[in-house]
N, C-alpha and C. Protein backbone atom coordinates (compact mmCIF):
# COMPACT_ATOMS: atom_id res chain seq x y z
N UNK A 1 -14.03 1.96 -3.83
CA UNK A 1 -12.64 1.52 -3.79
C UNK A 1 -12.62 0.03 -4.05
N UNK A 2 -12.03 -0.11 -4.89
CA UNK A 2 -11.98 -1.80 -5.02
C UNK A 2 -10.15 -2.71 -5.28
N UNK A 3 -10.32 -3.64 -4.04
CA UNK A 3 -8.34 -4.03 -4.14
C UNK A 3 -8.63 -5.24 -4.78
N UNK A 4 -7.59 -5.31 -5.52
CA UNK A 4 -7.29 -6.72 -5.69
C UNK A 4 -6.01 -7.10 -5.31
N UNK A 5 -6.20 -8.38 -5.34
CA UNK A 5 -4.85 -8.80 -4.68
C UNK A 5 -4.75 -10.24 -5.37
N UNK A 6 -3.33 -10.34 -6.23
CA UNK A 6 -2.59 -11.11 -6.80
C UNK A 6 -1.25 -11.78 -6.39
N UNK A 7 -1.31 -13.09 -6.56
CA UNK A 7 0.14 -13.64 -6.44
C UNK A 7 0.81 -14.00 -7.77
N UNK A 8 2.36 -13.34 -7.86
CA UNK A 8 3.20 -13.86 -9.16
C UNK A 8 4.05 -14.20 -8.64
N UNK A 9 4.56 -15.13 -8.52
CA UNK A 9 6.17 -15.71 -8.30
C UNK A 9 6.17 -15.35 -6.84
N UNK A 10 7.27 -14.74 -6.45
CA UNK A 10 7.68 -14.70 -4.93
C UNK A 10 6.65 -13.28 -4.38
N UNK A 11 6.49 -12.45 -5.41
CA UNK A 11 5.27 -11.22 -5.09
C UNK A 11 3.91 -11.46 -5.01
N UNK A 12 3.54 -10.24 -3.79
CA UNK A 12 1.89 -10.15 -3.70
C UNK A 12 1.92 -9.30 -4.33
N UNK A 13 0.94 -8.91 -4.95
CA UNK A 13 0.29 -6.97 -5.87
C UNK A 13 -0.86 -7.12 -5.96
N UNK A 14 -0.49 -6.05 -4.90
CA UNK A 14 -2.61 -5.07 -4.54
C UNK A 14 -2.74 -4.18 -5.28
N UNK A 15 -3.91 -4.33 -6.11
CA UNK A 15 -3.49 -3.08 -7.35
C UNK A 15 -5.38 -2.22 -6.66
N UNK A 16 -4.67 -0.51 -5.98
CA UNK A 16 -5.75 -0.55 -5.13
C UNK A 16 -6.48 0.67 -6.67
N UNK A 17 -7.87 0.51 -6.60
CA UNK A 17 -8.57 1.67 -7.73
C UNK A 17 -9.60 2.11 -7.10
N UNK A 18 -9.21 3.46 -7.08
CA UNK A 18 -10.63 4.93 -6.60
C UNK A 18 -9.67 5.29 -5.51
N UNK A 19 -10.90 5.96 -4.47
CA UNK A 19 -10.37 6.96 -3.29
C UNK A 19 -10.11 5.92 -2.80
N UNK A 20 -8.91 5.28 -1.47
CA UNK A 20 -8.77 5.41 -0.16
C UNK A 20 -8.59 6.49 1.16
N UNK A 21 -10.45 6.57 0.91
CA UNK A 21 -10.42 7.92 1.76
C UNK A 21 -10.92 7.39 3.44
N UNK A 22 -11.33 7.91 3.98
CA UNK A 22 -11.09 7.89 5.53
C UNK A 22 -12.42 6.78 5.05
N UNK A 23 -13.91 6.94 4.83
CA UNK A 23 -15.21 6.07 4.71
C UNK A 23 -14.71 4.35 4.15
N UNK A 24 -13.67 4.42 3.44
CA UNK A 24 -13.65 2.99 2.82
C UNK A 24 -12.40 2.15 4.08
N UNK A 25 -11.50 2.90 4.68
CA UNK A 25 -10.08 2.60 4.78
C UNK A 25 -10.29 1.13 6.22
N UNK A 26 -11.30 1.23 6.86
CA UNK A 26 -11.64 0.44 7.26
C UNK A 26 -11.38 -1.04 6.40
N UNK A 27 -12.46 -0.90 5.80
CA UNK A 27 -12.73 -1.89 5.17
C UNK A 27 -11.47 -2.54 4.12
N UNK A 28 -11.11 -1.69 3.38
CA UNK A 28 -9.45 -1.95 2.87
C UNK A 28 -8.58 -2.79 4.16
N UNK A 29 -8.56 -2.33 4.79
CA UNK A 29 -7.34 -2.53 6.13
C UNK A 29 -8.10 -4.06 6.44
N UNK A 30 -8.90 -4.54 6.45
CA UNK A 30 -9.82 -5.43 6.64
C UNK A 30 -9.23 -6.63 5.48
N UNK A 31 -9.46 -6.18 4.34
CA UNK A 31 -9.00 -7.24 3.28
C UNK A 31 -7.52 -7.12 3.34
N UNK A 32 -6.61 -6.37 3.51
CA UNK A 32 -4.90 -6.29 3.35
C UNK A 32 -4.48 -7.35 4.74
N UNK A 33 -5.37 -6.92 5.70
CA UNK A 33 -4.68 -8.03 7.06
C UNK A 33 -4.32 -9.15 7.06
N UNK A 34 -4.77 -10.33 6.08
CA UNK A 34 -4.20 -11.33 6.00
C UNK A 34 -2.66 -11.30 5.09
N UNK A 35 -2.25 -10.15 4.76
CA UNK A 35 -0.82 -10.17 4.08
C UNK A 35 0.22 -9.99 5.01
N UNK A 36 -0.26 -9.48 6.27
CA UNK A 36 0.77 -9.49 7.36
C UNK A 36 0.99 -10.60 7.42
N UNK A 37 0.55 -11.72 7.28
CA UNK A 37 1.20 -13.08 7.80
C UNK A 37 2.01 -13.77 6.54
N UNK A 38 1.75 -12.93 5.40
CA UNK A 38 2.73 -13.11 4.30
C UNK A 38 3.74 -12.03 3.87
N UNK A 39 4.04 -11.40 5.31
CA UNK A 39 4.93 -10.26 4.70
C UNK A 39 6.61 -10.25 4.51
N UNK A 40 6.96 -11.57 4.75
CA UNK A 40 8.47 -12.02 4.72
C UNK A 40 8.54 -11.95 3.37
N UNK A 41 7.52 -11.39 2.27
CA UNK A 41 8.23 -11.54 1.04
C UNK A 41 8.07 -10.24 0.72
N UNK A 42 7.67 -9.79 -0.92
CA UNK A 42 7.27 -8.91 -1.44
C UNK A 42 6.22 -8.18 -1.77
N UNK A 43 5.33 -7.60 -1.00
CA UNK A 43 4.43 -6.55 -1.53
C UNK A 43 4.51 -5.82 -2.34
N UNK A 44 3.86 -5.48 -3.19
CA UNK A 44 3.72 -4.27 -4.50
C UNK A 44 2.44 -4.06 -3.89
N UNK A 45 2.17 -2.59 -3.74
CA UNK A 45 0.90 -2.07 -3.87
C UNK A 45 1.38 -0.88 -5.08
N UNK A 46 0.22 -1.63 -6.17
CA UNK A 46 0.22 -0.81 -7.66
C UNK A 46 -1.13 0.41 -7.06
N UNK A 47 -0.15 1.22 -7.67
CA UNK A 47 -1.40 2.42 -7.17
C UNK A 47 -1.66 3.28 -8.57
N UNK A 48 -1.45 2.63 -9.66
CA UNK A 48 -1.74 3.15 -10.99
C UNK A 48 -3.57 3.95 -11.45
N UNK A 49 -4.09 3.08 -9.99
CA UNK A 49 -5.59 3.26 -10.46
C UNK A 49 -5.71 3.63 -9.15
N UNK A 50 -5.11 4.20 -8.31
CA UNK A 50 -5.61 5.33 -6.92
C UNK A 50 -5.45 6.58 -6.82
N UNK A 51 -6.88 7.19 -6.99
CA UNK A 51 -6.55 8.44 -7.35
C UNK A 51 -6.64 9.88 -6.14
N UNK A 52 -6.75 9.16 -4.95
CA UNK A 52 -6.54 9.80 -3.91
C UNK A 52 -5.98 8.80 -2.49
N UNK A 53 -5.40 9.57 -1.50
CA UNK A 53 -5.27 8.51 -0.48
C UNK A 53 -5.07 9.59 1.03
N UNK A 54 -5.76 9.15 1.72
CA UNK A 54 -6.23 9.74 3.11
C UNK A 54 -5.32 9.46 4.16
N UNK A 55 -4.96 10.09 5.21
CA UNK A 55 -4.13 9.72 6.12
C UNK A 55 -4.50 8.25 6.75
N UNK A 56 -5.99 7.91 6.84
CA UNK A 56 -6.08 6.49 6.86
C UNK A 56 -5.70 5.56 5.89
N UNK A 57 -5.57 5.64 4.72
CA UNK A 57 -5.33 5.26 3.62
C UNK A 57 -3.23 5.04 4.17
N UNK A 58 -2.56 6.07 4.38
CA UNK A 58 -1.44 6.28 4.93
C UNK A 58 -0.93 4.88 6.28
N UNK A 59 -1.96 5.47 6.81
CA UNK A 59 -1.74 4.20 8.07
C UNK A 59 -1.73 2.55 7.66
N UNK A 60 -2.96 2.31 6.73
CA UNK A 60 -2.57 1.00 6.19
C UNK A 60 -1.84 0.58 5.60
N UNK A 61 -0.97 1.82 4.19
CA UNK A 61 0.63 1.48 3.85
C UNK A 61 1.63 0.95 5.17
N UNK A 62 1.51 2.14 5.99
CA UNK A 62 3.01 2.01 7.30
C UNK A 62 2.43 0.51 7.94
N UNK A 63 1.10 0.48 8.44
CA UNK A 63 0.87 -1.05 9.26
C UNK A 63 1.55 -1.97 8.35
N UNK A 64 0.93 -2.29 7.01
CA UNK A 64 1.82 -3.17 6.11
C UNK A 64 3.51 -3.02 5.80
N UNK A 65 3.80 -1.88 5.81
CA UNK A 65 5.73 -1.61 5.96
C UNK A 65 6.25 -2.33 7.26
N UNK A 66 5.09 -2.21 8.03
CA UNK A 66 5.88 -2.85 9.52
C UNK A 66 6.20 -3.91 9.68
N UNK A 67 4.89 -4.51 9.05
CA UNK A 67 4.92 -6.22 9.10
C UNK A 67 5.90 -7.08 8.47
N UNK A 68 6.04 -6.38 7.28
CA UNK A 68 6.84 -6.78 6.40
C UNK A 68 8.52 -6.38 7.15
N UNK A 69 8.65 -5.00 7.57
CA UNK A 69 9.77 -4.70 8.20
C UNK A 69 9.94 -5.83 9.29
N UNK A 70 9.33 -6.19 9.96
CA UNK A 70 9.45 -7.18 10.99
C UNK A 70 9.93 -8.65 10.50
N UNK A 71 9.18 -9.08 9.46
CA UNK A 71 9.31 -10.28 9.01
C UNK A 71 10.08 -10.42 7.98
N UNK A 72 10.91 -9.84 7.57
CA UNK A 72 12.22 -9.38 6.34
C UNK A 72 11.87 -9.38 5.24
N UNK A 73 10.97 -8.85 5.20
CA UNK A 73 9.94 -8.66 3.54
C UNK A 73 10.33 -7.18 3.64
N UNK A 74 9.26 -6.39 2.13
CA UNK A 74 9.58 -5.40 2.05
C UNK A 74 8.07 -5.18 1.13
N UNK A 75 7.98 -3.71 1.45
CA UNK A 75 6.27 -3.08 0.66
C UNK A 75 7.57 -2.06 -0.33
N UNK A 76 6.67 -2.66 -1.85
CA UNK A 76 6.93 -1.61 -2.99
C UNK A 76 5.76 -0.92 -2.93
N UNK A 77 6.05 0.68 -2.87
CA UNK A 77 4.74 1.08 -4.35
C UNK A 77 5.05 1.33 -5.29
N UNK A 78 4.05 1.60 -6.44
CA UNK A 78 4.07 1.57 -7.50
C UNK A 78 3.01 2.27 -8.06
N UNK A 79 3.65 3.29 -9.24
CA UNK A 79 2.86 4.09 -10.20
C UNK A 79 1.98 5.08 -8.96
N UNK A 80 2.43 5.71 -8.49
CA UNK A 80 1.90 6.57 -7.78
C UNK A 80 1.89 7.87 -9.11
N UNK A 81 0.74 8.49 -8.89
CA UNK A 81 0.57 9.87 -9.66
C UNK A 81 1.46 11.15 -9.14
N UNK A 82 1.04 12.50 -9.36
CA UNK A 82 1.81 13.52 -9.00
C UNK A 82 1.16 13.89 -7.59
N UNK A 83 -0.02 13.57 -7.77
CA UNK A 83 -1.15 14.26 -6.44
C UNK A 83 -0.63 13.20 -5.52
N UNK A 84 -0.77 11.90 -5.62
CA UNK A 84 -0.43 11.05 -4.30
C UNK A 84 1.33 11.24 -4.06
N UNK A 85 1.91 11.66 -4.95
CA UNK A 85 3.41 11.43 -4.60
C UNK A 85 3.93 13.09 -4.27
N UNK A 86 3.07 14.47 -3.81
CA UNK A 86 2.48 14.91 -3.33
C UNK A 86 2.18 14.68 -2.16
N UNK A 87 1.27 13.62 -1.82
CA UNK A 87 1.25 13.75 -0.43
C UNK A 87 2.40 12.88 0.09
N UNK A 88 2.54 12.28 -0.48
CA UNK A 88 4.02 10.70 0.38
C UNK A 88 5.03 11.85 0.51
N UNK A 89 5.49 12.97 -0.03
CA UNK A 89 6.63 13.95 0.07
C UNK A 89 6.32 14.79 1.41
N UNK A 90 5.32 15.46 1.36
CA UNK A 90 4.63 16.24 2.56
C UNK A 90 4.59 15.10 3.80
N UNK A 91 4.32 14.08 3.73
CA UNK A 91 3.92 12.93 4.99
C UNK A 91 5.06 12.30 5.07
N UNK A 92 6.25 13.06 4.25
CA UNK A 92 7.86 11.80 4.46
C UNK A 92 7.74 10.51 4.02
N UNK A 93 6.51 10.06 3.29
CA UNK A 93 6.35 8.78 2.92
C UNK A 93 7.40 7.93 1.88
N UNK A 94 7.47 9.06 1.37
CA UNK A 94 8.62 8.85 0.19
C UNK A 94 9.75 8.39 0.58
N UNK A 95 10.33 8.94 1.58
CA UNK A 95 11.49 7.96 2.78
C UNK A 95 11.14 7.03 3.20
N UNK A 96 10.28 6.55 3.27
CA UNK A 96 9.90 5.34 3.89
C UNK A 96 9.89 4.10 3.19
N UNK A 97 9.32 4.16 2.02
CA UNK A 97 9.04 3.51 1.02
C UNK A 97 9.50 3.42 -0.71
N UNK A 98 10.10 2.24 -0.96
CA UNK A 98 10.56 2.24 -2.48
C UNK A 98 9.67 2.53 -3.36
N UNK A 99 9.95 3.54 -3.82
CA UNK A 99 9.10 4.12 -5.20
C UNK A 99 9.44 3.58 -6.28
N UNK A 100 8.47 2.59 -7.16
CA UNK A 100 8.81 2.33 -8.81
C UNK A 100 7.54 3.16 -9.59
């Protein structure tokens, strides 16, 4: 699994690629934590290049929705496939979160 994480203008974008499956999600959640303290703005997590995502994988979206919910920011995703947007429907994620 490998994130990157970019700043453009007033947005962050984590563009995450491979599994976020339960073995990596640690470590993901590890590099995303310092965006809680930048979550008064805009998150994009581009998920164009994630081709699976684990209920841990799940938990580090909502921890980051919170932060941002707290601090008057907001988490986009983005380019989700059929299989992950699939599970965001089954997990209600899709309510939760702006889909581009």
């Amino acid at each position: 699994m490998e994130v990157t994480i970019a700043h453009q203008n007033d947005e962050i974008i984590v563009s995450l690629d491979g599994r976020l499956d339960t073995p990596v999600a640690q470590e993901v959640a590890e590099k995303l934590e310092p965006l809680k303290e930048e979550a008064g703005g805009t998150i994009i997590l581009d998920c164009s290049a994630l081709t699976y995502i684990s209920s841990s994988g799940l938990r580090i979206f909502l921890s980051l929705r919170k932060a941002a919910a707290a601090a008057g920011g907001k988490v986009i995703v983005r380019n989700i496939d059929d299989n992950i947007r699939g599970i965001f429907m089954m997990t209600g994620f899709l309510n939760l979160f702006e889909i581009q």
